[in-house]
PDB file of N, CA and C in Angstrom:
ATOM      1  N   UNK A   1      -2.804   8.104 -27.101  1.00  0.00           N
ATOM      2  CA  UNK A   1      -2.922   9.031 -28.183  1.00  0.00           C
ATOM      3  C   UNK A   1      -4.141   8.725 -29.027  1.00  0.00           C
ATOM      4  N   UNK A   2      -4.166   9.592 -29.936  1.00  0.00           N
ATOM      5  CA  UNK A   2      -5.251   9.244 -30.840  1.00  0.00           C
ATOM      6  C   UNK A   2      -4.968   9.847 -32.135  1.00  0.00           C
ATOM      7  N   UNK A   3      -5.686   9.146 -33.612  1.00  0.00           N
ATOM      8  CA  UNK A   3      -5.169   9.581 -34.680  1.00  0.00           C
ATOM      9  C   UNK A   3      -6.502  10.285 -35.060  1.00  0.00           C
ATOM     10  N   UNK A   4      -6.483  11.204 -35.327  1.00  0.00           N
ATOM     11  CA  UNK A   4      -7.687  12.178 -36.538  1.00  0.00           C
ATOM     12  C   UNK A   4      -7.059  12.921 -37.593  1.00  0.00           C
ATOM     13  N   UNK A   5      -7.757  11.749 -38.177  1.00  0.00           N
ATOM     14  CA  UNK A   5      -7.850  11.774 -39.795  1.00  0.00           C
ATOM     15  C   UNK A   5      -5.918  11.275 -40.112  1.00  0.00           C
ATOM     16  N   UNK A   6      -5.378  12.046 -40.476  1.00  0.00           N
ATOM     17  CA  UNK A   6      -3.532  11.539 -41.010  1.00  0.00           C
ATOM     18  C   UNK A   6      -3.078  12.281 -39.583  1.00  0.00           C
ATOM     19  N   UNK A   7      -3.268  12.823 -39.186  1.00  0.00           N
ATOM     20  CA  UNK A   7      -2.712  13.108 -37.411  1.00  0.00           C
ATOM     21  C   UNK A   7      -2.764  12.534 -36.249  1.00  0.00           C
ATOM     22  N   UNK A   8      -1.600  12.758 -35.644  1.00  0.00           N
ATOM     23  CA  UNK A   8      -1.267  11.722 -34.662  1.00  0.00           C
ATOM     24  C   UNK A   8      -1.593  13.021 -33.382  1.00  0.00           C
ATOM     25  N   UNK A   9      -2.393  12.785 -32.030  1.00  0.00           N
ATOM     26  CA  UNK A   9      -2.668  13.711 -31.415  1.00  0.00           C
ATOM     27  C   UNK A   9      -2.202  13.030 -30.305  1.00  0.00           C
ATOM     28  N   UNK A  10      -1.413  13.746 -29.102  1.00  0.00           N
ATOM     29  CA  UNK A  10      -0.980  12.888 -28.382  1.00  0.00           C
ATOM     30  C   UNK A  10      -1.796  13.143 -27.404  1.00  0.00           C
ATOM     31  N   UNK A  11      -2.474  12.348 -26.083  1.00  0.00           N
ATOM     32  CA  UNK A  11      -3.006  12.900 -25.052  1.00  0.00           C
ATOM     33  C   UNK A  11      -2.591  12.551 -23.705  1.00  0.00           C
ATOM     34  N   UNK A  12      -1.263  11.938 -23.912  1.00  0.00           N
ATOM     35  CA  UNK A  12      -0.431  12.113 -22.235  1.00  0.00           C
ATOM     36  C   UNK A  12       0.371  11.569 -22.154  1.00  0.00           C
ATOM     37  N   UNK A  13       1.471  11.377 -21.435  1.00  0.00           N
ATOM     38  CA  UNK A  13       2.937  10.867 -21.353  1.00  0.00           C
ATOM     39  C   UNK A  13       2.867  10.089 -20.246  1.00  0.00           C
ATOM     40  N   UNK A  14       3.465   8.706 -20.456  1.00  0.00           N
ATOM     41  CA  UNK A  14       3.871   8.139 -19.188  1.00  0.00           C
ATOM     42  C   UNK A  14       5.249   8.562 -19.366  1.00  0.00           C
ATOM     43  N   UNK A  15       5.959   8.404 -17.750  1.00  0.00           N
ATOM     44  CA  UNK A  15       7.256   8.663 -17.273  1.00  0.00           C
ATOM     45  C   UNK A  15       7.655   7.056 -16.449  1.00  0.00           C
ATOM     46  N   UNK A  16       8.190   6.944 -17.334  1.00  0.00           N
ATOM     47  CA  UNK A  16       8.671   5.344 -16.579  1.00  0.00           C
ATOM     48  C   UNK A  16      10.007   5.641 -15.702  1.00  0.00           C
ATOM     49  N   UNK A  17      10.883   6.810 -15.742  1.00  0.00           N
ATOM     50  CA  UNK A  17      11.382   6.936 -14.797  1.00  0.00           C
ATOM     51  C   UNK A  17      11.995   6.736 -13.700  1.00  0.00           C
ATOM     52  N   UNK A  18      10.581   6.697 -12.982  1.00  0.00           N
ATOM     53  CA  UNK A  18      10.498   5.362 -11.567  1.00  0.00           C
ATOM     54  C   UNK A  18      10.203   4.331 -11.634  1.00  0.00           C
ATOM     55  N   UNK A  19       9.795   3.959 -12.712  1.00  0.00           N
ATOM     56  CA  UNK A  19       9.660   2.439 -12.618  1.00  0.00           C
ATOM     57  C   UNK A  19      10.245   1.550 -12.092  1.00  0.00           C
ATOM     58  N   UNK A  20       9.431   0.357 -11.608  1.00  0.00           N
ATOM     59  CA  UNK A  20      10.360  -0.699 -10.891  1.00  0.00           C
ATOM     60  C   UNK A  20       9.407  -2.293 -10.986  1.00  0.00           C
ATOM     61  N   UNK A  21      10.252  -3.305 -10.797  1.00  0.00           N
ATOM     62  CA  UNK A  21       9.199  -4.252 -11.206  1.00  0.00           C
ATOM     63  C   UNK A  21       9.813  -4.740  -9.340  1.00  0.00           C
ATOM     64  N   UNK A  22       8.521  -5.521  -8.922  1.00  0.00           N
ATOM     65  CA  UNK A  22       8.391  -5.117  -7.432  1.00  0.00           C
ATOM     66  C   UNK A  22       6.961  -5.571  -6.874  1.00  0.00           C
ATOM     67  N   UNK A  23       6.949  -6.129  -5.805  1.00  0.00           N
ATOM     68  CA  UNK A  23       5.435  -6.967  -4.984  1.00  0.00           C
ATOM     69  C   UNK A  23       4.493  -5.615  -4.909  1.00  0.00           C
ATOM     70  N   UNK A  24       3.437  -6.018  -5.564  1.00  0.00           N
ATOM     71  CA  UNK A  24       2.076  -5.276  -5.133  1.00  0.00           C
ATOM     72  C   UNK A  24       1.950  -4.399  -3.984  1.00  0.00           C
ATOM     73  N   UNK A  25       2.505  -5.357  -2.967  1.00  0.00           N
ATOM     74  CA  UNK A  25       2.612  -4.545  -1.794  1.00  0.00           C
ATOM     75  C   UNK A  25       3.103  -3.351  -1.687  1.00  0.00           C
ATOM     76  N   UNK A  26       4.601  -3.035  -2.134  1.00  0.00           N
ATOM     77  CA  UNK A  26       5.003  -2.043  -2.336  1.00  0.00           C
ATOM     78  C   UNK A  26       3.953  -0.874  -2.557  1.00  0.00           C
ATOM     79  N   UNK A  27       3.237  -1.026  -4.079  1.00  0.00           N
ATOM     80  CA  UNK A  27       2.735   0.466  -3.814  1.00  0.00           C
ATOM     81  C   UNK A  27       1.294  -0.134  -3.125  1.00  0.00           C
ATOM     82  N   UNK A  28       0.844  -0.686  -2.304  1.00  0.00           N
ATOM     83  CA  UNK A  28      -0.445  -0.645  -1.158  1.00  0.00           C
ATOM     84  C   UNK A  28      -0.137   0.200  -0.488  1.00  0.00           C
ATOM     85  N   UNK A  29       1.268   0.023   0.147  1.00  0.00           N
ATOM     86  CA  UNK A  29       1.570   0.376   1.481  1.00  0.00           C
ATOM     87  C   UNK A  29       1.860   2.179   1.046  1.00  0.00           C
ATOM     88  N   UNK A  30       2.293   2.652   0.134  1.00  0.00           N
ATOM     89  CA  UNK A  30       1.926   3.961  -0.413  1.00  0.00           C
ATOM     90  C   UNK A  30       0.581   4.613  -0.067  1.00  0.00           C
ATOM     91  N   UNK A  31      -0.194   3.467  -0.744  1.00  0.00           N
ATOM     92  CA  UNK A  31      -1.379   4.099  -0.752  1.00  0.00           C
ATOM     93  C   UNK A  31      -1.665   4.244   0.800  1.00  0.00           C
ATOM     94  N   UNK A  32      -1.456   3.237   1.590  1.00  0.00           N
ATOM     95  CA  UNK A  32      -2.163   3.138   2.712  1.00  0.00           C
ATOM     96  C   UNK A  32      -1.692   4.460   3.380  1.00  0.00           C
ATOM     97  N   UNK A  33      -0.309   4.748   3.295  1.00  0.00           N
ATOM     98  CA  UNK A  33       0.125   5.925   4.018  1.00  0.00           C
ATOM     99  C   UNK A  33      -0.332   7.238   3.678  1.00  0.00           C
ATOM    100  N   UNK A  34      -0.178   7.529   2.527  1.00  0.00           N
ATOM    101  CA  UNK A  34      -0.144   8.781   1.654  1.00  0.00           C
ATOM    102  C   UNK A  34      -1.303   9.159   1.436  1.00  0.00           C
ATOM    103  N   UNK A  35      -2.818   8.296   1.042  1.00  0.00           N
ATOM    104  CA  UNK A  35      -4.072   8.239   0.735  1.00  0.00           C
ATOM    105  C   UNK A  35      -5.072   8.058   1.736  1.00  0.00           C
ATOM    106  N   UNK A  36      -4.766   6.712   2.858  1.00  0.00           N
ATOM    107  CA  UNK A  36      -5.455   6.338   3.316  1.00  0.00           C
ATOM    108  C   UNK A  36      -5.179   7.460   4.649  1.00  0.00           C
ATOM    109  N   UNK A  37      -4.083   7.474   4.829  1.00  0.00           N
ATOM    110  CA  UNK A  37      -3.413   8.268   6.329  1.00  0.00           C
ATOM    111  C   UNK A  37      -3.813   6.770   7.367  1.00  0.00           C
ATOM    112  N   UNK A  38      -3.551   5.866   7.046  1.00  0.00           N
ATOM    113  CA  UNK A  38      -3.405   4.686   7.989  1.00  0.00           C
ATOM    114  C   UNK A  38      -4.758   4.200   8.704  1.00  0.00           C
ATOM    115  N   UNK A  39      -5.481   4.869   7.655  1.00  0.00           N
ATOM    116  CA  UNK A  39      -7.019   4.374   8.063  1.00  0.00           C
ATOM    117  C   UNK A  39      -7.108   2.702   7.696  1.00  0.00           C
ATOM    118  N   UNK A  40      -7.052   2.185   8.383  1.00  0.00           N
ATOM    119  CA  UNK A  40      -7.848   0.675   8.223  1.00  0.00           C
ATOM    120  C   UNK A  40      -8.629   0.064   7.848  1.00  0.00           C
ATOM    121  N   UNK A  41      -9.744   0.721   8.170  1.00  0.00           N
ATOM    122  CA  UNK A  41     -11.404   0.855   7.403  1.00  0.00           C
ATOM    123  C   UNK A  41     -10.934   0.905   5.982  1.00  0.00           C
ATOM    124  N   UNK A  42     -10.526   1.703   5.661  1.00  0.00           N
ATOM    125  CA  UNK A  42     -10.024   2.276   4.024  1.00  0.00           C
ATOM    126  C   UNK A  42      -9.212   1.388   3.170  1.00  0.00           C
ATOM    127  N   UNK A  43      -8.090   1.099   3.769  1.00  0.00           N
ATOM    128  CA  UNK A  43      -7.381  -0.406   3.596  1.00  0.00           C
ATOM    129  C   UNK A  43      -8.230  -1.354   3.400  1.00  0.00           C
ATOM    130  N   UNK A  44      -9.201  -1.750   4.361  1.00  0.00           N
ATOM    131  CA  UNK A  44      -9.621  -3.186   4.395  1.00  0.00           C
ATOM    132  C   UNK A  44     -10.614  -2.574   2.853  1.00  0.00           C
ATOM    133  N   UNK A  45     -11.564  -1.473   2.371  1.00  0.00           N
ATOM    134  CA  UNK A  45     -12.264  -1.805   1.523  1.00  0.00           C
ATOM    135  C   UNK A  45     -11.519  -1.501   0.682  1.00  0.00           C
ATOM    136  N   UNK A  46     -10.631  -0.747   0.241  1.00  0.00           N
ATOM    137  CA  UNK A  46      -9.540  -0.780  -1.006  1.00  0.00           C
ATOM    138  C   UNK A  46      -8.934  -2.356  -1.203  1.00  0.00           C
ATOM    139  N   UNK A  47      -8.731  -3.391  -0.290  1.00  0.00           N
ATOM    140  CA  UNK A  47      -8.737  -4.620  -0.627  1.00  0.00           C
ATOM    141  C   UNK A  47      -9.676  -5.500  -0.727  1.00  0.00           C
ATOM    142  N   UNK A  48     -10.885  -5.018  -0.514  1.00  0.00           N
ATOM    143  CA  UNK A  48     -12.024  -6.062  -1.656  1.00  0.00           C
ATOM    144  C   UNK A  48     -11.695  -5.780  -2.673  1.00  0.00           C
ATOM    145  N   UNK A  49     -11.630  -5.099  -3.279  1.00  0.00           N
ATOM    146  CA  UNK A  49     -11.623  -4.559  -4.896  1.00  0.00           C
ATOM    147  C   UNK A  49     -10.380  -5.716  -5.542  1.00  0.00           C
ATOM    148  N   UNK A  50      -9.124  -5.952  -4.464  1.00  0.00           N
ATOM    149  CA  UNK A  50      -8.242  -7.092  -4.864  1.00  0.00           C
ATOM    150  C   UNK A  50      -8.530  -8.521  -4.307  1.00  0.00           C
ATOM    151  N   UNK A  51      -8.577  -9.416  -5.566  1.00  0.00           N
ATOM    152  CA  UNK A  51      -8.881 -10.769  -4.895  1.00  0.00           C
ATOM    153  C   UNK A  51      -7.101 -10.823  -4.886  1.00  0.00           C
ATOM    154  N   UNK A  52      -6.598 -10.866  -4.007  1.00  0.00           N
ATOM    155  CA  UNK A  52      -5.661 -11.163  -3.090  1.00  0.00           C
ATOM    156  C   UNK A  52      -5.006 -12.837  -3.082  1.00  0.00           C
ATOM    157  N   UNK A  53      -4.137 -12.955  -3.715  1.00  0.00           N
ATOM    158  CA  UNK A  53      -4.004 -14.195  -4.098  1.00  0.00           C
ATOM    159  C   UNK A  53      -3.705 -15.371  -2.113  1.00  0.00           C
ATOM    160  N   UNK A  54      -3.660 -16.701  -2.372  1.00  0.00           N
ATOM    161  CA  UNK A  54      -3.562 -17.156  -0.664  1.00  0.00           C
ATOM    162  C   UNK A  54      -2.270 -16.468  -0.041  1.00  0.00           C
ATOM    163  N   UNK A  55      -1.429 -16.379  -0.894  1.00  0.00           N
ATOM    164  CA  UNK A  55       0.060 -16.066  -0.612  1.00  0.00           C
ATOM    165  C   UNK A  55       0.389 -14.865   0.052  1.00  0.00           C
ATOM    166  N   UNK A  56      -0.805 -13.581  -0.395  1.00  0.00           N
ATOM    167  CA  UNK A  56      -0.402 -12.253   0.070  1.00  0.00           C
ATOM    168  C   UNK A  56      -1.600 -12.135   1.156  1.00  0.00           C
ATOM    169  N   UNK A  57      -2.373 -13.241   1.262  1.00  0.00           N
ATOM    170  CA  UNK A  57      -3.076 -12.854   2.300  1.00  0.00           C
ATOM    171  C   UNK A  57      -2.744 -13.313   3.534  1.00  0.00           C
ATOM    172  N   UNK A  58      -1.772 -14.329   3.614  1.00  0.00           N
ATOM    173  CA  UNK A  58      -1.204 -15.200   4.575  1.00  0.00           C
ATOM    174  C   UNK A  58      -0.003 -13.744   5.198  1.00  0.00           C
ATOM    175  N   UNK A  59      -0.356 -13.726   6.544  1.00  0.00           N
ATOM    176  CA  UNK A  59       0.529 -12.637   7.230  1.00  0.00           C
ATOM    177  C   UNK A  59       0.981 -11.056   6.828  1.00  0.00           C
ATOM    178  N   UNK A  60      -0.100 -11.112   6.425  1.00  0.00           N
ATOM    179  CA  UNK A  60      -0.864  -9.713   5.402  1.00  0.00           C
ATOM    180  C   UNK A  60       0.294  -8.431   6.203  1.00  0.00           C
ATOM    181  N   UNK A  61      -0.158  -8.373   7.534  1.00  0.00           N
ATOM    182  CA  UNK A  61       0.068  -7.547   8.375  1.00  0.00           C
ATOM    183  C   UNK A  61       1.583  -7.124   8.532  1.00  0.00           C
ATOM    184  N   UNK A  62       2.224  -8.539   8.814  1.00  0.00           N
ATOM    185  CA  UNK A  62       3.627  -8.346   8.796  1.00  0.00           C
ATOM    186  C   UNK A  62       4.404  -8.674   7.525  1.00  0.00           C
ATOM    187  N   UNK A  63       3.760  -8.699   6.136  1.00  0.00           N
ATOM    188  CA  UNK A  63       4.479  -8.704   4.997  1.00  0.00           C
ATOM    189  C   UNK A  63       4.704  -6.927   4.607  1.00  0.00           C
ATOM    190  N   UNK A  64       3.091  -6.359   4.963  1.00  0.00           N
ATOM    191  CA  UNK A  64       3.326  -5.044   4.667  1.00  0.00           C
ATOM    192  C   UNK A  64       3.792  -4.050   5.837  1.00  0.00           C
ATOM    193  N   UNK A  65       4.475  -3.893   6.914  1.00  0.00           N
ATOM    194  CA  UNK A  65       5.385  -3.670   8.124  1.00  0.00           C
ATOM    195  C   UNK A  65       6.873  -3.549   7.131  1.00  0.00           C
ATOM    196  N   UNK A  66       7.030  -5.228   6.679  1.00  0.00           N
ATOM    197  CA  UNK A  66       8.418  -5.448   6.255  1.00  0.00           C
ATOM    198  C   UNK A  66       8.458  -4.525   4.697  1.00  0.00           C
ATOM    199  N   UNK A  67       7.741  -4.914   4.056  1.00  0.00           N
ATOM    200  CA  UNK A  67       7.514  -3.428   2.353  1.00  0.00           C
ATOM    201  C   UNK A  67       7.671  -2.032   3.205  1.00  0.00           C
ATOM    202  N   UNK A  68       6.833  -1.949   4.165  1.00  0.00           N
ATOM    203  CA  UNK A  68       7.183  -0.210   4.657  1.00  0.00           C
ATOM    204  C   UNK A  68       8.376   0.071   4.866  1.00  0.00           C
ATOM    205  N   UNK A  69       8.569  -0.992   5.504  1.00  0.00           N
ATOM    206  CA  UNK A  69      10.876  -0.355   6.204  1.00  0.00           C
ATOM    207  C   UNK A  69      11.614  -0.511   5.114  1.00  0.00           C
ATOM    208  N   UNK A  70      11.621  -1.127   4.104  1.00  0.00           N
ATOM    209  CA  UNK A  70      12.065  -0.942   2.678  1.00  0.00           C
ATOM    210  C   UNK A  70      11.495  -0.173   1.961  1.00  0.00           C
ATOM    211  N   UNK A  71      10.428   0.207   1.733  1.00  0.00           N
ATOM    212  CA  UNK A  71      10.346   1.594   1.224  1.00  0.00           C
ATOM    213  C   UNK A  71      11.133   2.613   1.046  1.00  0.00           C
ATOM    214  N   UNK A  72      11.290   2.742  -0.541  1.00  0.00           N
ATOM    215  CA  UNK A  72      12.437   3.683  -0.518  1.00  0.00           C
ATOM    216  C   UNK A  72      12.350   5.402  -0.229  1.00  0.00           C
ATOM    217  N   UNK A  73      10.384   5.362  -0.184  1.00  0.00           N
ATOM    218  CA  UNK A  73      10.339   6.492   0.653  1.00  0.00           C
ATOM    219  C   UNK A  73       9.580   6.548   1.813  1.00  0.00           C
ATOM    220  N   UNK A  74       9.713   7.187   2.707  1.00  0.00           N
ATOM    221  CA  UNK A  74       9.935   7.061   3.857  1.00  0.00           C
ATOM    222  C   UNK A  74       8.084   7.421   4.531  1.00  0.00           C
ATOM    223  N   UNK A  75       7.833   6.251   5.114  1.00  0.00           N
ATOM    224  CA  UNK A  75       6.451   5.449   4.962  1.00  0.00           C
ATOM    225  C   UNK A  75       5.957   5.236   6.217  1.00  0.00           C
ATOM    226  N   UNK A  76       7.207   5.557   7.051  1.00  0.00           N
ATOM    227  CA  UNK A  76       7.198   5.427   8.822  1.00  0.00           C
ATOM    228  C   UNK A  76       7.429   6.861   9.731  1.00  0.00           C
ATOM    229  N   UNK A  77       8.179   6.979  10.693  1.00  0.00           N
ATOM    230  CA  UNK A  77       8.544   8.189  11.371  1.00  0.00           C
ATOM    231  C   UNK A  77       7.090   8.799  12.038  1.00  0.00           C
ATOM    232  N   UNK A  78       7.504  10.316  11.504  1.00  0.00           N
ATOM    233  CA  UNK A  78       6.161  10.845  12.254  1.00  0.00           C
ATOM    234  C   UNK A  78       5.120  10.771  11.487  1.00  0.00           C
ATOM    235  N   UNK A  79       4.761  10.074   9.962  1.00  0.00           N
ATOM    236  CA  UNK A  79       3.660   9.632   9.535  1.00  0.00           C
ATOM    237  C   UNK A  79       2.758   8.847  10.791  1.00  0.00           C
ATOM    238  N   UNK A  80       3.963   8.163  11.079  1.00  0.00           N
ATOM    239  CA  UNK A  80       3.098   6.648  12.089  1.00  0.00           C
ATOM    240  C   UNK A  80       2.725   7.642  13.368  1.00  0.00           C
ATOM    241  N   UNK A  81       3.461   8.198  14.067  1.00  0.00           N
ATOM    242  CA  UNK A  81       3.245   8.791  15.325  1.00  0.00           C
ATOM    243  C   UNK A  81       1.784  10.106  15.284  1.00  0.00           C
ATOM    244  N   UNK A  82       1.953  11.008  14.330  1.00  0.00           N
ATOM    245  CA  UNK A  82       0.559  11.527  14.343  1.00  0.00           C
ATOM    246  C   UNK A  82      -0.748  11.274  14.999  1.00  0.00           C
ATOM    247  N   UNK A  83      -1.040   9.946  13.895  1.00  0.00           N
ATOM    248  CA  UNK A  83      -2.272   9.296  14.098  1.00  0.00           C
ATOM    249  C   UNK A  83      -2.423   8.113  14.670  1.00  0.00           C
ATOM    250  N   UNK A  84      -0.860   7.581  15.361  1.00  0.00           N
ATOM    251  CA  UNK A  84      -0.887   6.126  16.056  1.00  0.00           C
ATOM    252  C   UNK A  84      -0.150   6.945  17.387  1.00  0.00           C
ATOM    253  N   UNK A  85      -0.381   7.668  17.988  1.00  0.00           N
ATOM    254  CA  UNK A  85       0.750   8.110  19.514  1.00  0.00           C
ATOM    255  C   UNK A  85       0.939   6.346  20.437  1.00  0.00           C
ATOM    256  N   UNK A  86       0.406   5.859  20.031  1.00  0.00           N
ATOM    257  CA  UNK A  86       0.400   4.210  20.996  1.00  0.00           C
ATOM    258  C   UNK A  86       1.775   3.226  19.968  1.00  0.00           C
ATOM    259  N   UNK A  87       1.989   3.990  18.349  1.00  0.00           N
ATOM    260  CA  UNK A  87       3.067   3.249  17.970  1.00  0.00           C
ATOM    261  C   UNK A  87       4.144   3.640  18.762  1.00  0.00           C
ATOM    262  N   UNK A  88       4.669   4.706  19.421  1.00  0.00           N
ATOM    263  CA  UNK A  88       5.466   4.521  20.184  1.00  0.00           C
ATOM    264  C   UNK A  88       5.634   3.678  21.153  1.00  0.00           C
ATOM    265  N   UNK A  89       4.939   3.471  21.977  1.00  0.00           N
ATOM    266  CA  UNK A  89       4.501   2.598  22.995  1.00  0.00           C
ATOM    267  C   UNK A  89       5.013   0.808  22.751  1.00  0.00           C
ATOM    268  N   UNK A  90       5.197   0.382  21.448  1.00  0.00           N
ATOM    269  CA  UNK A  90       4.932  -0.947  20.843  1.00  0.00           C
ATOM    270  C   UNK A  90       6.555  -1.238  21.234  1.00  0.00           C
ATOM    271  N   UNK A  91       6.713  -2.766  21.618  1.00  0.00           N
ATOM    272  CA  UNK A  91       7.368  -3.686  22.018  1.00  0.00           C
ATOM    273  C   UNK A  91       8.394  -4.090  21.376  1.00  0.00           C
ATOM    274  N   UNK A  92       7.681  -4.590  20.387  1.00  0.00           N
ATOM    275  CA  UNK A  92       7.815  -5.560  19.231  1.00  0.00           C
ATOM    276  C   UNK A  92       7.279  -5.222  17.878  1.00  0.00           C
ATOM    277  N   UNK A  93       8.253  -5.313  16.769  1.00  0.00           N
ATOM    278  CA  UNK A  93       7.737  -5.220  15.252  1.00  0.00           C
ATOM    279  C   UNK A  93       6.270  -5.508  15.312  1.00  0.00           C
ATOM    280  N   UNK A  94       6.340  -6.575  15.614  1.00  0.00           N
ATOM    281  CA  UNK A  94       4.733  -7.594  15.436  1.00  0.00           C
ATOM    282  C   UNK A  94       3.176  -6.922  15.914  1.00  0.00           C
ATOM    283  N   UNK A  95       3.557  -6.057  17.130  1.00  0.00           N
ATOM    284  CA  UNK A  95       2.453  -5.602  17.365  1.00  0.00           C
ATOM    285  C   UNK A  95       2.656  -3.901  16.719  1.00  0.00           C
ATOM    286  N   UNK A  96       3.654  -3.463  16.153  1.00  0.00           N
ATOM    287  CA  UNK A  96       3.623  -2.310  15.346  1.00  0.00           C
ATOM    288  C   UNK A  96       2.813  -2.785  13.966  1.00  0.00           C
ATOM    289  N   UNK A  97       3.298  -3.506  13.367  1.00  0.00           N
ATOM    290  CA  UNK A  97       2.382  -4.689  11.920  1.00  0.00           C
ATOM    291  C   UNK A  97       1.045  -4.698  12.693  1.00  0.00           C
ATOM    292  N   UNK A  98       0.667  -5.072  13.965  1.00  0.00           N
ATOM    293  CA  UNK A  98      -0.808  -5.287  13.995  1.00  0.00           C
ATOM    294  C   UNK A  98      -1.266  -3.878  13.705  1.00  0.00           C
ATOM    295  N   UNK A  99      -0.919  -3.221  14.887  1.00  0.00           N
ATOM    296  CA  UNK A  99      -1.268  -1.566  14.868  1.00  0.00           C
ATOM    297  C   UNK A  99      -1.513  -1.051  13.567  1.00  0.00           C
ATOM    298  N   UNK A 100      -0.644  -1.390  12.377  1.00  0.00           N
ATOM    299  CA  UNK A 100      -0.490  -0.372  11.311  1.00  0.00           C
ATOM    300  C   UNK A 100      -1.787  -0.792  10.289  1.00  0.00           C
ATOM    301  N   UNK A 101      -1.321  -2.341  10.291  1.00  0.00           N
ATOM    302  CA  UNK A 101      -1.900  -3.190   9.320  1.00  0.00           C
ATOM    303  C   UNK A 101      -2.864  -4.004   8.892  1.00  0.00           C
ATOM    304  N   UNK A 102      -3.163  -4.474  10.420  1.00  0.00           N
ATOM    305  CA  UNK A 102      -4.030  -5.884  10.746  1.00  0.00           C
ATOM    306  C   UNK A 102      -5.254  -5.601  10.358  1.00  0.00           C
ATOM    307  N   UNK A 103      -5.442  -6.044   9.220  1.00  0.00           N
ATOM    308  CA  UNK A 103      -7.028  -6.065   9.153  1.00  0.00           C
ATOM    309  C   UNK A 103      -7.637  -7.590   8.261  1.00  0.00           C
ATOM    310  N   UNK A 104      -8.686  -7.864   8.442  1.00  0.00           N
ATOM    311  CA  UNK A 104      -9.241  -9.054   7.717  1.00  0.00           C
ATOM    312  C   UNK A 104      -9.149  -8.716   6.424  1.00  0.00           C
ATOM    313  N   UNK A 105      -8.107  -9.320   5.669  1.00  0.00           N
ATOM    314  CA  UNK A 105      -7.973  -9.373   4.436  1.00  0.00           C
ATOM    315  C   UNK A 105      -8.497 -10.492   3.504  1.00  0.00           C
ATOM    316  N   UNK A 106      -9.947 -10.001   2.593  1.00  0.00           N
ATOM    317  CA  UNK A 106     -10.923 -10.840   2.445  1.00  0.00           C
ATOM    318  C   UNK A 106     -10.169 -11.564   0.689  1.00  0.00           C
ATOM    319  N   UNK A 107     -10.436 -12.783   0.887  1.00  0.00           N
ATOM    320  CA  UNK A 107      -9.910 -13.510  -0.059  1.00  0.00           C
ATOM    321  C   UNK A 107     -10.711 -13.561  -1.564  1.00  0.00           C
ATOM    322  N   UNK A 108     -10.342 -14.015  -2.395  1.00  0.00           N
ATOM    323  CA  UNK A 108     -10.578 -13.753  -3.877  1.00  0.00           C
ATOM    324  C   UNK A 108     -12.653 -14.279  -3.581  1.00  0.00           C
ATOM    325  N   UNK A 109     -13.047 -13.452  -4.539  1.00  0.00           N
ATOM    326  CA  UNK A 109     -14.757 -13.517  -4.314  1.00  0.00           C
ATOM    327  C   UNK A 109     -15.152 -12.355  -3.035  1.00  0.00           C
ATOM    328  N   UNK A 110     -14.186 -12.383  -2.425  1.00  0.00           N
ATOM    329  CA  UNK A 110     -15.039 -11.666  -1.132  1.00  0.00           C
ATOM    330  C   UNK A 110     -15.065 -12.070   0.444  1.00  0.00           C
TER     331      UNK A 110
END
């Protein structure tokens, strides 16, 4: 908001609503879906911008796999199949996490 002069002018509302207190990851993996459309390239430079503490960079891939399937909205299905037709194909969680996720996640500085 802002005051001019004895008036109080408001200029926007948060909605806490949805709020939730909750790992970073959580909303990445939003972004990555919803914004990025599972681009990687896009991911990896939307995470320079975060120096990434050692903790979230350690198994990057399969921390954010495990935030997607908890996601309380729905972050997988035919999002993934569209633009991955080879996630069907996958074995194992682990190489679905590579597929989705895997990228060099560059540590604090760069």
């Amino acid at each position: 908001g802002r005051l001019d002069g004895d008036r109080w002018t408001t200029l926007g509302l948060i909605d806490f609503g949805d709020a939730m207190i909750g790992d970073l990851l959580y909303e990445i993996v939003a972004i990555h879906v919803d914004m990025f459309r599972y681009d990687k390239g896009m991911l990896r430079a939307f995470l320079e911008g975060y120096d990434l503490d050692v903790r979230r960079r350690e198994r990057f891939a399969a921390k954010a796999l495990t935030v997607a399937l908890l996601h309380l909205f729905s972050t997988l299905g035919d999002r993934v199949f569209a633009p991955f037709p080879r996630a069907r194909e996958v074995a194992t969680l682990d190489e679905l996490a590579a597929l989705l996720w895997d990228v060099d996640v560059p540590g604090p500085g760069g």
